[in-house]
C-alpha atoms as a PDB file:
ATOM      1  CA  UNK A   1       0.000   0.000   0.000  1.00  0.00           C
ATOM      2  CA  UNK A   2       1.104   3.325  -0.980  1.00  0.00           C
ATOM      3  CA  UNK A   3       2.297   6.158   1.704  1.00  0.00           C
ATOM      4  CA  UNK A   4      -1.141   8.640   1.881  1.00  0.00           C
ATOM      5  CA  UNK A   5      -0.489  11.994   1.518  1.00  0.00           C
ATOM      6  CA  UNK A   6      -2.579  14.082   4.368  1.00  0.00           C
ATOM      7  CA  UNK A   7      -1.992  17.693   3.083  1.00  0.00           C
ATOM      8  CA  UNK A   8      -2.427  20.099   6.053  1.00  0.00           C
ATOM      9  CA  UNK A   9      -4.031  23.417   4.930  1.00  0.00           C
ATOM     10  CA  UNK A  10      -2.697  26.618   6.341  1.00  0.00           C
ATOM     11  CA  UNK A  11      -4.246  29.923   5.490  1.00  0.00           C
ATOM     12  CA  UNK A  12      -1.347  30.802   3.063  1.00  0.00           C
ATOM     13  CA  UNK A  13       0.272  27.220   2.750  1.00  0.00           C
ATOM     14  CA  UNK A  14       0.196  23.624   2.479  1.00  0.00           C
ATOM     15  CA  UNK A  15       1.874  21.070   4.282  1.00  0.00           C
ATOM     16  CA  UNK A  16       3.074  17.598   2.415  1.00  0.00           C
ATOM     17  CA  UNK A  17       4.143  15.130   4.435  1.00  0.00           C
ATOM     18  CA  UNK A  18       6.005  12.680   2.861  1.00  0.00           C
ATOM     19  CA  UNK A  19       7.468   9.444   3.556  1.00  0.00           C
ATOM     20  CA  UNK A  20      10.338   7.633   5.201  1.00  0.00           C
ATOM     21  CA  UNK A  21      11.830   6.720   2.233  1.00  0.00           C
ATOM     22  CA  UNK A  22      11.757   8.318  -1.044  1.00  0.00           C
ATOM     23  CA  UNK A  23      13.137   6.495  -4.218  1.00  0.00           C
ATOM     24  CA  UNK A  24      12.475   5.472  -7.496  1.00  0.00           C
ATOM     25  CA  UNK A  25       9.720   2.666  -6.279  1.00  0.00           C
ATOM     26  CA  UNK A  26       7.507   5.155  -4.788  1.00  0.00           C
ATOM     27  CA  UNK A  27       8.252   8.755  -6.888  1.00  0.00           C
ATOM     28  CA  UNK A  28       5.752   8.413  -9.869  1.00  0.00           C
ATOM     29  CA  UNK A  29       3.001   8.031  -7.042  1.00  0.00           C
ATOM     30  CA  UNK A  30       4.609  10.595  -4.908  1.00  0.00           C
ATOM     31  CA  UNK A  31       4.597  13.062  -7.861  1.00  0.00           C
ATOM     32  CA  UNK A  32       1.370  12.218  -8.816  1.00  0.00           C
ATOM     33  CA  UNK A  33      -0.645  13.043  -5.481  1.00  0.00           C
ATOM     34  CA  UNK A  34       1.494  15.938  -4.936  1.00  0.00           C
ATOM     35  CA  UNK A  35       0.672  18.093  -8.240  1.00  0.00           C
ATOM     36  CA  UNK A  36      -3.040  16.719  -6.968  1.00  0.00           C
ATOM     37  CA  UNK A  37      -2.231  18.980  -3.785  1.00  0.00           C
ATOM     38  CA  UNK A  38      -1.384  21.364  -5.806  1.00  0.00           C
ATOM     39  CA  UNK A  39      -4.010  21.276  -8.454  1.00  0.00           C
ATOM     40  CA  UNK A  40      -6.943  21.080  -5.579  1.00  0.00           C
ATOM     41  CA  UNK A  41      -5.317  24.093  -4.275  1.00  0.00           C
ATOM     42  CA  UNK A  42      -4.908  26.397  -7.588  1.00  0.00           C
ATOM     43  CA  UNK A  43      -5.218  29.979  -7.013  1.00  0.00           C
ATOM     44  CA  UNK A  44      -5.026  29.673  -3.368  1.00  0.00           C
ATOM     45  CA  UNK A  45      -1.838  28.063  -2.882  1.00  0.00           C
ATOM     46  CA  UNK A  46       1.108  30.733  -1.976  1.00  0.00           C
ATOM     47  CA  UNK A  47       3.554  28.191  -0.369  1.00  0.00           C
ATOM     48  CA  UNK A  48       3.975  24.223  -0.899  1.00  0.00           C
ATOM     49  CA  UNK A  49       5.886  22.922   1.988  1.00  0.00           C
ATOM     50  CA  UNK A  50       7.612  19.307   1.593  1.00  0.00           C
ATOM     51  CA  UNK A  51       7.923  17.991   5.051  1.00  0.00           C
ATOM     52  CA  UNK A  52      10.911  15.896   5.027  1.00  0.00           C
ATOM     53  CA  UNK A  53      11.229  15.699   8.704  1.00  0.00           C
ATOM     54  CA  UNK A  54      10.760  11.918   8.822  1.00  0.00           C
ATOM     55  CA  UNK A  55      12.441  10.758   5.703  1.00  0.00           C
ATOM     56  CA  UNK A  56      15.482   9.313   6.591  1.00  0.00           C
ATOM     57  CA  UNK A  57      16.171   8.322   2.571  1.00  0.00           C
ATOM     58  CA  UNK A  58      16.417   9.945  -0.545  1.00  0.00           C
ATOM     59  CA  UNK A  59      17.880   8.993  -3.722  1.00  0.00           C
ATOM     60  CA  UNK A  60      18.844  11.487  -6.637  1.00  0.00           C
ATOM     61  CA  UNK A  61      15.732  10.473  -8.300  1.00  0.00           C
ATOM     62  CA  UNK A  62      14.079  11.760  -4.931  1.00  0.00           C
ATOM     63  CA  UNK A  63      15.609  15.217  -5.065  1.00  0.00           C
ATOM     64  CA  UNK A  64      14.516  15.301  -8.846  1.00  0.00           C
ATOM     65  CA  UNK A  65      11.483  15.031  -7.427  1.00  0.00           C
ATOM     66  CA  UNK A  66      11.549  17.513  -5.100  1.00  0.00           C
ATOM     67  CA  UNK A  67      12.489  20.060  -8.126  1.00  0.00           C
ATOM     68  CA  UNK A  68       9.434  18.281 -10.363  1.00  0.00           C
ATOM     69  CA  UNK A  69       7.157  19.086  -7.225  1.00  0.00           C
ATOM     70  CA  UNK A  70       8.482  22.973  -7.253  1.00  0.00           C
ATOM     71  CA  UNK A  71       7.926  23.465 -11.311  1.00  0.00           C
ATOM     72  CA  UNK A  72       4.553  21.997 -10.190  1.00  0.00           C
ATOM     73  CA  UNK A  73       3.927  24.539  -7.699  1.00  0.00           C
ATOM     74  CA  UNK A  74       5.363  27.114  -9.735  1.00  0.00           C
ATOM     75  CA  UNK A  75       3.289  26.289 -12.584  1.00  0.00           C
ATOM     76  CA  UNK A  76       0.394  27.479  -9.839  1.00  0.00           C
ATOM     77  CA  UNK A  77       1.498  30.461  -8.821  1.00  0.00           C
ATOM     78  CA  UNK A  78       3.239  28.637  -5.325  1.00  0.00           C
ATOM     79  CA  UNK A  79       6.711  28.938  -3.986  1.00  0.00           C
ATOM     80  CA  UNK A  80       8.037  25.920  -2.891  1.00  0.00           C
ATOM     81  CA  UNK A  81       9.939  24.742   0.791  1.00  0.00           C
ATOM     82  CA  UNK A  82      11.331  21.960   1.591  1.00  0.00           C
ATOM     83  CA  UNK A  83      11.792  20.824   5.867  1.00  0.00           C
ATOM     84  CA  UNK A  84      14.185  18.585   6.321  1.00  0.00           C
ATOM     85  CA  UNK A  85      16.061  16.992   9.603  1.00  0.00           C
ATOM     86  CA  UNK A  86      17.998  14.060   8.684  1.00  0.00           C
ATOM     87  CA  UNK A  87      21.958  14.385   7.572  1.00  0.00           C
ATOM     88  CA  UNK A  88      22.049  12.113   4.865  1.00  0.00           C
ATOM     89  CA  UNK A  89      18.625  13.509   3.188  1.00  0.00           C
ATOM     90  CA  UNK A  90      19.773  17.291   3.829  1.00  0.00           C
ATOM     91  CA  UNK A  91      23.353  15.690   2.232  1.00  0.00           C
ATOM     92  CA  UNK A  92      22.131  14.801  -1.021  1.00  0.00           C
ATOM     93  CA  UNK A  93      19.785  17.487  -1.544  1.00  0.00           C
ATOM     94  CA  UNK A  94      22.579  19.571  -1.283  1.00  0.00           C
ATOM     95  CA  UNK A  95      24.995  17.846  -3.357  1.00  0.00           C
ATOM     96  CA  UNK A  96      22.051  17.106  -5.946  1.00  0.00           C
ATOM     97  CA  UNK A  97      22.507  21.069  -5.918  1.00  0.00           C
ATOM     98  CA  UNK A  98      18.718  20.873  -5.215  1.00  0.00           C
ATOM     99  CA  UNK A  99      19.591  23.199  -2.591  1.00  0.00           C
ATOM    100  CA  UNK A 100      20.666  25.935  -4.753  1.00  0.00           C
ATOM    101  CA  UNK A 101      17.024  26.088  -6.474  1.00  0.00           C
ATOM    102  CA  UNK A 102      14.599  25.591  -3.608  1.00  0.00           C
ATOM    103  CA  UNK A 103      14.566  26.735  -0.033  1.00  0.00           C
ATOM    104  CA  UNK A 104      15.707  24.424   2.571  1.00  0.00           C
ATOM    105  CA  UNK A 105      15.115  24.676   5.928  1.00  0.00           C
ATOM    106  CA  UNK A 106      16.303  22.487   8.959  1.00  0.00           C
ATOM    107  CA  UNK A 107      13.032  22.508  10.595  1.00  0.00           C
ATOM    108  CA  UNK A 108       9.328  22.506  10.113  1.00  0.00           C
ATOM    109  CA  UNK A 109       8.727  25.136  12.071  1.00  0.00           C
ATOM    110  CA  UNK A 110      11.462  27.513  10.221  1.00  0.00           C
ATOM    111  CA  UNK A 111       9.592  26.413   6.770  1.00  0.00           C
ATOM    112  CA  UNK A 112       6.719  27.971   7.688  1.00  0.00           C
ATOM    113  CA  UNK A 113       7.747  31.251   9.163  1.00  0.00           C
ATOM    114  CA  UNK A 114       5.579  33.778   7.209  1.00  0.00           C
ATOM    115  CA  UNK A 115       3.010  31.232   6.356  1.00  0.00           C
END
């Protein structure tokens, strides 16, 4: 059975939680229920926040995903975050320079300052 997505709706943002692991066994359906998020949410949506607080792996096909997810957002008129606590998944978003494109932040909390 697939991870479920439970958005949580802010009044300026959304919140993604996503899964322990991320890799290529579980991206197409992680892609496809996140641009859902952000499709539900057109026109309303000002920040996407990928909560990454509990994944504890990520592949490069993972951190492509996480810049798929942001030309998703984009697409809608949202500015994509990304929360993340673990040193290995914070490691190869930033040498996946995925860093360098999309805001990172070492905490949930700091993600959605402003939101």
């Amino acid at each position: 059975m697939p991870f479920l997505l439970n958005p949580v709706d802010l009044p300026y943002c959304t919140v993604v939680p996503m899964p322990v692991e991320i890799d290529i066994s579980n991206i197409p359906y992680l892609y496809a229920e996140t641009g859902r998020v952000v499709a539900a949410r057109a026109g309303r949506l000002g920040v996407l926040v990928l909560d990454l607080t509990r994944t504890e792996f990520i592949d490069s096909r993972g951190a492509s995903l996480v810049l798929d997810v942001q030309e998703c957002a984009r697409a809608a008129g949202a500015e994509t975050r990304v929360a993340v606590e673990a040193r290995q998944v914070a490691l190869v978003l930033e040498l996946t320079q995925v860093r360098r494109d999309v805001p990172v932040y070492d905490t949930l909390a700091d993600a959605l300052t402003g939101c």
